[in-house]
C-alpha atoms as a PDB file:
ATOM      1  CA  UNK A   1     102.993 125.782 129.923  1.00  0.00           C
ATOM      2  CA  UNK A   2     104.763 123.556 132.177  1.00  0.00           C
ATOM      3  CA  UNK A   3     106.871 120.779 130.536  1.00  0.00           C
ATOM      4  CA  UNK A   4     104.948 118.323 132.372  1.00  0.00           C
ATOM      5  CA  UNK A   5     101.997 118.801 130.599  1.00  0.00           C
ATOM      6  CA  UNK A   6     101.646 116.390 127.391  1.00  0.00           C
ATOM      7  CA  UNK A   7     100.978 118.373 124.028  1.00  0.00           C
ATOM      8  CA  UNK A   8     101.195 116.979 120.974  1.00  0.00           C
ATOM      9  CA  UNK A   9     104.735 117.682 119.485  1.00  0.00           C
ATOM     10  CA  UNK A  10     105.397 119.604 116.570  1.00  0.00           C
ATOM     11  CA  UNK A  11     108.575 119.265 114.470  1.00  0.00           C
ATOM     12  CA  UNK A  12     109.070 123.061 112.408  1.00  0.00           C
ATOM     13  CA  UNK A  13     111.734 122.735 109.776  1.00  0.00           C
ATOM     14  CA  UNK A  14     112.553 126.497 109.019  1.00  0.00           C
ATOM     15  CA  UNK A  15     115.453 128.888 108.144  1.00  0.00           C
ATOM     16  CA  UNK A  16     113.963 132.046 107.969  1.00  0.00           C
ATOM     17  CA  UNK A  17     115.630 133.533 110.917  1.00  0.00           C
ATOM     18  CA  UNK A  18     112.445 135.913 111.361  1.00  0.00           C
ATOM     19  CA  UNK A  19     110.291 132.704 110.278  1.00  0.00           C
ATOM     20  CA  UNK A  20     111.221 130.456 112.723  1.00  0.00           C
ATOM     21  CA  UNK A  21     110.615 132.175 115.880  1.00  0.00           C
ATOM     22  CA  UNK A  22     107.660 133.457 114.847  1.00  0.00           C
ATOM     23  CA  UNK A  23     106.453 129.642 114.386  1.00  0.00           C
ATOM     24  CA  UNK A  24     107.866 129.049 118.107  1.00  0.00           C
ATOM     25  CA  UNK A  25     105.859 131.398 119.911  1.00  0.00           C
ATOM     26  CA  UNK A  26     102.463 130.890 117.349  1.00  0.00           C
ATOM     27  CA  UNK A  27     102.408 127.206 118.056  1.00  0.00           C
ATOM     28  CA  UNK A  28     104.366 126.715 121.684  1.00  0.00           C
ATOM     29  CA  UNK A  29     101.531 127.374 123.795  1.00  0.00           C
ATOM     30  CA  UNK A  30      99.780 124.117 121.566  1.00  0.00           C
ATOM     31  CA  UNK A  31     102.350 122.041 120.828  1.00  0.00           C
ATOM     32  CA  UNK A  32     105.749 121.077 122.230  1.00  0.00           C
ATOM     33  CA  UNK A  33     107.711 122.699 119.402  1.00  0.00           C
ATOM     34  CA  UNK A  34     111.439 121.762 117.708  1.00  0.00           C
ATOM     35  CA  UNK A  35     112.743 124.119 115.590  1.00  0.00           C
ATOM     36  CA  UNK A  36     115.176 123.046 113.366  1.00  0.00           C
ATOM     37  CA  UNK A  37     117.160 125.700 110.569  1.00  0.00           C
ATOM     38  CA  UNK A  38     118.047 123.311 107.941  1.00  0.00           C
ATOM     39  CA  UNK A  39     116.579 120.038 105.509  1.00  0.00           C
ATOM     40  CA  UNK A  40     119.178 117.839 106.811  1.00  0.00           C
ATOM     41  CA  UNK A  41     119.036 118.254 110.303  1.00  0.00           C
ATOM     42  CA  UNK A  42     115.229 118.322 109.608  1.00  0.00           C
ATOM     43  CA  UNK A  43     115.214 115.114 108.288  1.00  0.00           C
ATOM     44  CA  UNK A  44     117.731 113.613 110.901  1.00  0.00           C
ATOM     45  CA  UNK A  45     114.784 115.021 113.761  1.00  0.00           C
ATOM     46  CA  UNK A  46     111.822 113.834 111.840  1.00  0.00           C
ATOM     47  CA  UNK A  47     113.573 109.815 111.731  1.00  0.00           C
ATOM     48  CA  UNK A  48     115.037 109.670 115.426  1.00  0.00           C
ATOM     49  CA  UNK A  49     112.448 112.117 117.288  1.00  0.00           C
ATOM     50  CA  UNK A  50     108.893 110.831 117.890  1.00  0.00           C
ATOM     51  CA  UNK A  51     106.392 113.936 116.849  1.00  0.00           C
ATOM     52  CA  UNK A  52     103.301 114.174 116.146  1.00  0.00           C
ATOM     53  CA  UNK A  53     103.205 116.594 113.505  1.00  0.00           C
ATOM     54  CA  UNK A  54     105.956 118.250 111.094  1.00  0.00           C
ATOM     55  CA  UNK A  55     105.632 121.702 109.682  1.00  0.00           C
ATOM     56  CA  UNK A  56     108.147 121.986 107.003  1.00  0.00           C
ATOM     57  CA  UNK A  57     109.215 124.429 104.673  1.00  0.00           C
ATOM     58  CA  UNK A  58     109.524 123.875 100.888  1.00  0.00           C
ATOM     59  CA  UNK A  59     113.358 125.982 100.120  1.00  0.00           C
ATOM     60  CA  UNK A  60     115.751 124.657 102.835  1.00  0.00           C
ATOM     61  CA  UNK A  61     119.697 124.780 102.586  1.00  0.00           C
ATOM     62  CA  UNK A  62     121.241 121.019 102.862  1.00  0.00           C
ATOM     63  CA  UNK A  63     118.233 119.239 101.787  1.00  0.00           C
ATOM     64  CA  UNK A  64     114.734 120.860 100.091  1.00  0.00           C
ATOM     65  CA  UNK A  65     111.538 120.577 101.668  1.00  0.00           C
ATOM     66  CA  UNK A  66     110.440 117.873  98.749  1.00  0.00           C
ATOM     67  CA  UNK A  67     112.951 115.812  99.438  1.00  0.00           C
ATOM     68  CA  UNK A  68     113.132 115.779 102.839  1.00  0.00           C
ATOM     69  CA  UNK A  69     109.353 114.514 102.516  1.00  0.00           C
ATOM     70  CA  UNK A  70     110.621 111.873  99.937  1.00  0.00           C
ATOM     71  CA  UNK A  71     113.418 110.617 102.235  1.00  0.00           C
ATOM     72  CA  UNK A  72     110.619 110.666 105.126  1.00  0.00           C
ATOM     73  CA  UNK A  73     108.012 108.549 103.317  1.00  0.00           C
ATOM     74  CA  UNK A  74     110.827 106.031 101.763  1.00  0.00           C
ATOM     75  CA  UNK A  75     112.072 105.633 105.484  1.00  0.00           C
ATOM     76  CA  UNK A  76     108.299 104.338 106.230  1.00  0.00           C
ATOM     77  CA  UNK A  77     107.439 107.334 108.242  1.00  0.00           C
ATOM     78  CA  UNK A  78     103.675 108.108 108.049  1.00  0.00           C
ATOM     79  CA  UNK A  79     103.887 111.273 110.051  1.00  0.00           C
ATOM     80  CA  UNK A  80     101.847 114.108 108.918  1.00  0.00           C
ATOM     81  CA  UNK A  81     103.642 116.849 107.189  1.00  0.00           C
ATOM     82  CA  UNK A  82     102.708 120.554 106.319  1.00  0.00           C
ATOM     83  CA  UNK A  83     104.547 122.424 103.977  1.00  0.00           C
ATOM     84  CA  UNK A  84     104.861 125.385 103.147  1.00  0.00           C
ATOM     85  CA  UNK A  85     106.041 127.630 100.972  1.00  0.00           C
ATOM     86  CA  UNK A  86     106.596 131.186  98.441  1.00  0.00           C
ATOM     87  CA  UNK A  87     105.896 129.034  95.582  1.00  0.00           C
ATOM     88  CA  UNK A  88     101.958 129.126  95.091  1.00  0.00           C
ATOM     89  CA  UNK A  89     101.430 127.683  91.688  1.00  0.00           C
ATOM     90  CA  UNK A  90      99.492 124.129  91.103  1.00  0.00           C
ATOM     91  CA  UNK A  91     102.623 122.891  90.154  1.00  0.00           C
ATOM     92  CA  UNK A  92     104.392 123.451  93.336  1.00  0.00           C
ATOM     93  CA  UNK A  93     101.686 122.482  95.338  1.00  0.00           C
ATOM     94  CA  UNK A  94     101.559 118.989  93.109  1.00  0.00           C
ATOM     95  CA  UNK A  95     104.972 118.164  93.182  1.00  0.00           C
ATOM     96  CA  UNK A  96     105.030 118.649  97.064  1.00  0.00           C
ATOM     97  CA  UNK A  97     101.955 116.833  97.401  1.00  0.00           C
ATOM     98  CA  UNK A  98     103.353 113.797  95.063  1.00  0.00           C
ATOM     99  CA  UNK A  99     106.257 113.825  97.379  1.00  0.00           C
ATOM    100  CA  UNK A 100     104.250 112.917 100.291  1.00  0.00           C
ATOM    101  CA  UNK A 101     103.469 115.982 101.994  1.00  0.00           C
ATOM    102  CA  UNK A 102      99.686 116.083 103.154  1.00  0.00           C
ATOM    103  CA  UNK A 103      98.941 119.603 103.155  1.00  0.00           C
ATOM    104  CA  UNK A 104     100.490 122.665 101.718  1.00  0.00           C
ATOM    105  CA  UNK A 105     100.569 126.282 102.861  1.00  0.00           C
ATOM    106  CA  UNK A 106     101.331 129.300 100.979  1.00  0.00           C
ATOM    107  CA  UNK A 107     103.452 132.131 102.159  1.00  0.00           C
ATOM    108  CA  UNK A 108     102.526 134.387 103.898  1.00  0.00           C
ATOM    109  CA  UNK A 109      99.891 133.132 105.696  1.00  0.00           C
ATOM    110  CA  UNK A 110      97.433 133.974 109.228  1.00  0.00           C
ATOM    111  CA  UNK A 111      98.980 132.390 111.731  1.00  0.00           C
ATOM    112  CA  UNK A 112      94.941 131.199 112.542  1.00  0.00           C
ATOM    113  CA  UNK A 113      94.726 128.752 109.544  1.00  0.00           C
ATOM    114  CA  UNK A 114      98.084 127.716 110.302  1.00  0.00           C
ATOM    115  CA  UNK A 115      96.791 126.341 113.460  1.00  0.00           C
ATOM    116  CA  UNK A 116      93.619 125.100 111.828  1.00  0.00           C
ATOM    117  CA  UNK A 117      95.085 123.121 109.713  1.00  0.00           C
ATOM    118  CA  UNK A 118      97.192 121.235 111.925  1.00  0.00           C
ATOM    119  CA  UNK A 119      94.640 120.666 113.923  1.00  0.00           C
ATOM    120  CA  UNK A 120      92.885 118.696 110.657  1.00  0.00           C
ATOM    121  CA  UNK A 121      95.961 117.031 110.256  1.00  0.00           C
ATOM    122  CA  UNK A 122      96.212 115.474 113.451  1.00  0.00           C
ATOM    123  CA  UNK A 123      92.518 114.789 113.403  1.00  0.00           C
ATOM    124  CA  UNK A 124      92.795 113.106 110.136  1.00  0.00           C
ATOM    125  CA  UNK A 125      95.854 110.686 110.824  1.00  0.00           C
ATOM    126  CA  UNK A 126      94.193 110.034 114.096  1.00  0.00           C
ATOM    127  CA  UNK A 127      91.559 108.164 112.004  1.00  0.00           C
ATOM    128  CA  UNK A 128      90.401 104.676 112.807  1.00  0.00           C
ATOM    129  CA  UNK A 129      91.323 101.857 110.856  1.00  0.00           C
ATOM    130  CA  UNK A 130      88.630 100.933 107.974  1.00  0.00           C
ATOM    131  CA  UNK A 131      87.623  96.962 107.062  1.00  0.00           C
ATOM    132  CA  UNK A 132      86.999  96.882 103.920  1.00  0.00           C
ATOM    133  CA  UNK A 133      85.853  93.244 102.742  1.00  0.00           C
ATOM    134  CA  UNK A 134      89.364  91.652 104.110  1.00  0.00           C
ATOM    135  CA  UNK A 135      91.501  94.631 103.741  1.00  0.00           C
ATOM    136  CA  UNK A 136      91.921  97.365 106.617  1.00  0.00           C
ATOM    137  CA  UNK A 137      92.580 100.920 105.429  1.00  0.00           C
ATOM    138  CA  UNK A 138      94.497 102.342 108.165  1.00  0.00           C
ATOM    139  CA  UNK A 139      94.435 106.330 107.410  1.00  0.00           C
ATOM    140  CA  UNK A 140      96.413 107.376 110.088  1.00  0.00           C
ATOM    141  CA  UNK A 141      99.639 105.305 108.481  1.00  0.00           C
ATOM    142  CA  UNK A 142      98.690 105.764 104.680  1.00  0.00           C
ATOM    143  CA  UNK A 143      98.572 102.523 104.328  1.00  0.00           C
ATOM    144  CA  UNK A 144      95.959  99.192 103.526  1.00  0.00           C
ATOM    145  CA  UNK A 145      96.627  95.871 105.635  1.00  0.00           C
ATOM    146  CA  UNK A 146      96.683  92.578 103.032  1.00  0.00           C
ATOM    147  CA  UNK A 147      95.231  89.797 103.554  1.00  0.00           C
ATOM    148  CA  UNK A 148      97.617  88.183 101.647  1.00  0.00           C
ATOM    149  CA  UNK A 149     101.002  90.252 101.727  1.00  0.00           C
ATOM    150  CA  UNK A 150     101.088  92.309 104.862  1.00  0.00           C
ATOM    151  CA  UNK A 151     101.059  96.244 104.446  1.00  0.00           C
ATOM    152  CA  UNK A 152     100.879  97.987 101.646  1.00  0.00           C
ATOM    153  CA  UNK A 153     102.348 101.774 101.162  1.00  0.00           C
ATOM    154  CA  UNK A 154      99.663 104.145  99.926  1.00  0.00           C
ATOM    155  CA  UNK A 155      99.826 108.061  98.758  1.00  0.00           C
ATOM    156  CA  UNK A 156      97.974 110.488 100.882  1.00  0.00           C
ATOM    157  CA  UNK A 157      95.819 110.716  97.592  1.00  0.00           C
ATOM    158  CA  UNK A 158      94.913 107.337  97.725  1.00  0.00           C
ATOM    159  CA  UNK A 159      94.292 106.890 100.827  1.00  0.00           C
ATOM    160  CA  UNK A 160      91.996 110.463 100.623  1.00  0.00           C
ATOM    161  CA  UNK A 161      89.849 108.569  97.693  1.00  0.00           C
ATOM    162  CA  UNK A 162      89.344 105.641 100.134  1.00  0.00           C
ATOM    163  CA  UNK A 163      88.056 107.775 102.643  1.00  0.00           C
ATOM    164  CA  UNK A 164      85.964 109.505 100.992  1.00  0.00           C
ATOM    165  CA  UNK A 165      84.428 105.770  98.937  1.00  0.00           C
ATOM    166  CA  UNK A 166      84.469 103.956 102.344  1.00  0.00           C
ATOM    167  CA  UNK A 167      82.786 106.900 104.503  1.00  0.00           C
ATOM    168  CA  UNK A 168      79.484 106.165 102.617  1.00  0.00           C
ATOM    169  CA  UNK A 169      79.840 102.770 101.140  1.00  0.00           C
ATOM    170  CA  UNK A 170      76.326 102.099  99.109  1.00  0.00           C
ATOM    171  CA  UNK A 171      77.021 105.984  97.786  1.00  0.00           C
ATOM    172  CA  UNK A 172      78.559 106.117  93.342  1.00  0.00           C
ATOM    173  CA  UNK A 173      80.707 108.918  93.798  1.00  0.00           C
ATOM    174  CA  UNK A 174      80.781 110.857  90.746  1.00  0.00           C
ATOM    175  CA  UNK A 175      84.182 111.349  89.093  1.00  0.00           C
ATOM    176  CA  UNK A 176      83.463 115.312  89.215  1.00  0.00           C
ATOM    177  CA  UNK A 177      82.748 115.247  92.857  1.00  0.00           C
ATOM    178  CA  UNK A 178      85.747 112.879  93.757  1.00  0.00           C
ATOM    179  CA  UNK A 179      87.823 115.242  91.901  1.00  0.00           C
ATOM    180  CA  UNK A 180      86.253 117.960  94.236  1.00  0.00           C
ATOM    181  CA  UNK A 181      87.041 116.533  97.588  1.00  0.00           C
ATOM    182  CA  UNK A 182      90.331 115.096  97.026  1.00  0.00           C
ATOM    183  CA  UNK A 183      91.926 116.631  93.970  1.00  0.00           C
ATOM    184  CA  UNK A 184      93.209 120.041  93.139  1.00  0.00           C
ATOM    185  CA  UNK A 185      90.278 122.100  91.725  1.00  0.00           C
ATOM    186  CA  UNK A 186      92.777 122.113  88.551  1.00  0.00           C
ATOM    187  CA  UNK A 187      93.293 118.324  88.161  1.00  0.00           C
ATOM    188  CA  UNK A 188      92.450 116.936  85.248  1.00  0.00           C
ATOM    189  CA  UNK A 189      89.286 114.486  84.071  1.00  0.00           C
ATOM    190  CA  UNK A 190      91.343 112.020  84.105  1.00  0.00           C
ATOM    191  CA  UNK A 191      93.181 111.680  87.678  1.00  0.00           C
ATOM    192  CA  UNK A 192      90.753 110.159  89.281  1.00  0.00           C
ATOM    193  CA  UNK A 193      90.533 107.035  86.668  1.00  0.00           C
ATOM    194  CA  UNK A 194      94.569 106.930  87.153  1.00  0.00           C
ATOM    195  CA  UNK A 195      94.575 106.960  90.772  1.00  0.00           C
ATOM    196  CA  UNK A 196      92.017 103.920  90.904  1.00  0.00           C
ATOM    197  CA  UNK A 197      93.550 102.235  88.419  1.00  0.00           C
ATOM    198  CA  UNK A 198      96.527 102.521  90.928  1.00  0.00           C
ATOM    199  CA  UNK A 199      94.827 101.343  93.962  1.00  0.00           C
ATOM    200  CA  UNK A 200      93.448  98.487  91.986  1.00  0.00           C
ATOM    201  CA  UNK A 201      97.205  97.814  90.829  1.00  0.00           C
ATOM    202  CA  UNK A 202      98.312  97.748  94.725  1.00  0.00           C
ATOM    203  CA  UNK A 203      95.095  96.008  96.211  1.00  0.00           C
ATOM    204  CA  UNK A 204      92.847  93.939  94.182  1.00  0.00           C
ATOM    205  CA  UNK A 205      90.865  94.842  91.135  1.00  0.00           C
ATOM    206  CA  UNK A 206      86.680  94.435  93.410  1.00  0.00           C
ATOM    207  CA  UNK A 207      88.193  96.800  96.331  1.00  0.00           C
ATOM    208  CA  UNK A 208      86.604  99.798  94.234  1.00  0.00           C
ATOM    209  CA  UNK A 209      84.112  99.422  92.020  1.00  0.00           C
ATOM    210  CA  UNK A 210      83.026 101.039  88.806  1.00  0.00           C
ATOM    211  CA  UNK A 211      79.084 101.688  88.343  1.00  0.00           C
ATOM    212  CA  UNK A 212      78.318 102.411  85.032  1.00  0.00           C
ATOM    213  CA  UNK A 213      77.298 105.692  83.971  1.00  0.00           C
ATOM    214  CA  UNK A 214      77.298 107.125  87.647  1.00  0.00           C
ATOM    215  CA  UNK A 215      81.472 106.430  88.572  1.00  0.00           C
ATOM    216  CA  UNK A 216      83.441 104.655  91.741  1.00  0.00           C
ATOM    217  CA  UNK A 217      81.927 103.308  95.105  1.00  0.00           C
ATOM    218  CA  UNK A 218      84.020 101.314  97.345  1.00  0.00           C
ATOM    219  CA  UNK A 219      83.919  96.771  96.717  1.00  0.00           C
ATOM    220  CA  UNK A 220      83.666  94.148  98.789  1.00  0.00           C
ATOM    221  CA  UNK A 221      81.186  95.170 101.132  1.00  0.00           C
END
């Protein structure tokens, strides 16, 4: 594809030396694709290069996939990231997850869903922003304007449960079928208490509201 044509630009942060160009040719005729071999160059790409997208992979040498996606989200950089990885349990996919990452991709994989899934991504953080009562959920920055303070930093978690209260605002979302759509199938009863509790902590205490005996819908409608 000529380089005059605008894709969407990828940033792939791999060192498998069989890995990497395999990601190249899978994604080039899609995206306008960087490949870079190591965490710390990775990182050094992701914070001076303007993409779109990062695929990213968990074991790097010079710095790991988590923390590269730490050091990303601490710098204030809301660009979707896909990771992925040999390590399959719900640990590993927690921690990366936690770390900021918003999807996670087990090794080895079809290069189809690969390409699925970052189309999701992009569709997701592409998102229109969200009033809700003075507050503006902006999705595609994981992130709620203030009224009162500016922007506020939120996990791809919480901003997930927002979605999903906010998509269908007169709806009581169950805690079971929260835990469904944004949680690991493996999470535990009480995450989704925790993570509103959070929101509540960052926001203000009406933006989600409990209804007794049938869970969370979103406030100040």
């Amino acid at each position: 594809m000529p380089p005059s044509e605008e894709r969407p630009t990828l940033l792939a942060v791999e060192d498998d030396p069989r890995l990497g160009p395999l990601l190249l040719e899978a994604l080039g005729d899609a995206y306008a694709v960087r490949l870079v071999a190591d965490g710390t160059g990775g990182l050094a790409a992701a914070l001076t290069g303007d993409y779109d997208v990062a695929v990213v992979d968990r074991r790097l040498p010079g710095l790991d996939g988590v923390a590269l996606v730490e050091e990303l989200r601490r710098a204030g950089s809301a660009m979707p990231v896909l990771m992925l990885t040999a390590l399959g349990t719900v640990p590993d996919r927690v921690s990366g997850l936690d770390a900021g990452a918003d999807d996670y991709l087990v090794k080895p994989f079809d290069f189809d869903e690969l390409h699925a899934r970052i189309r999701a991504l992009l569709r997701t953080h592409g998102a229109p922003a969200t009033r809700i009562g003075e507050w503006e959920l902006l999705p595609a920055r994981n992130a709620i304007e203030s009224p009162y303070e500016g922007r506020v930093a939120l996990t791809p978690r919480e901003t997930a449960l927002l979605e999903l209260l906010t998509a269908e605002p007169e709806r009581a979302f169950s805690r079971a079928t929260i835990l469904r759509r944004v949680f690991d199938p493996d999470a535990g009863p009480g995450t989704v208490d925790t993570y509103v509790h959070a929101i509540r902590r960052k926001t203000e205490r009406d933006l989600i509201e409990t209804v007794r005996g049938q869970g969370y819908r979103i406030g100040l409608r």
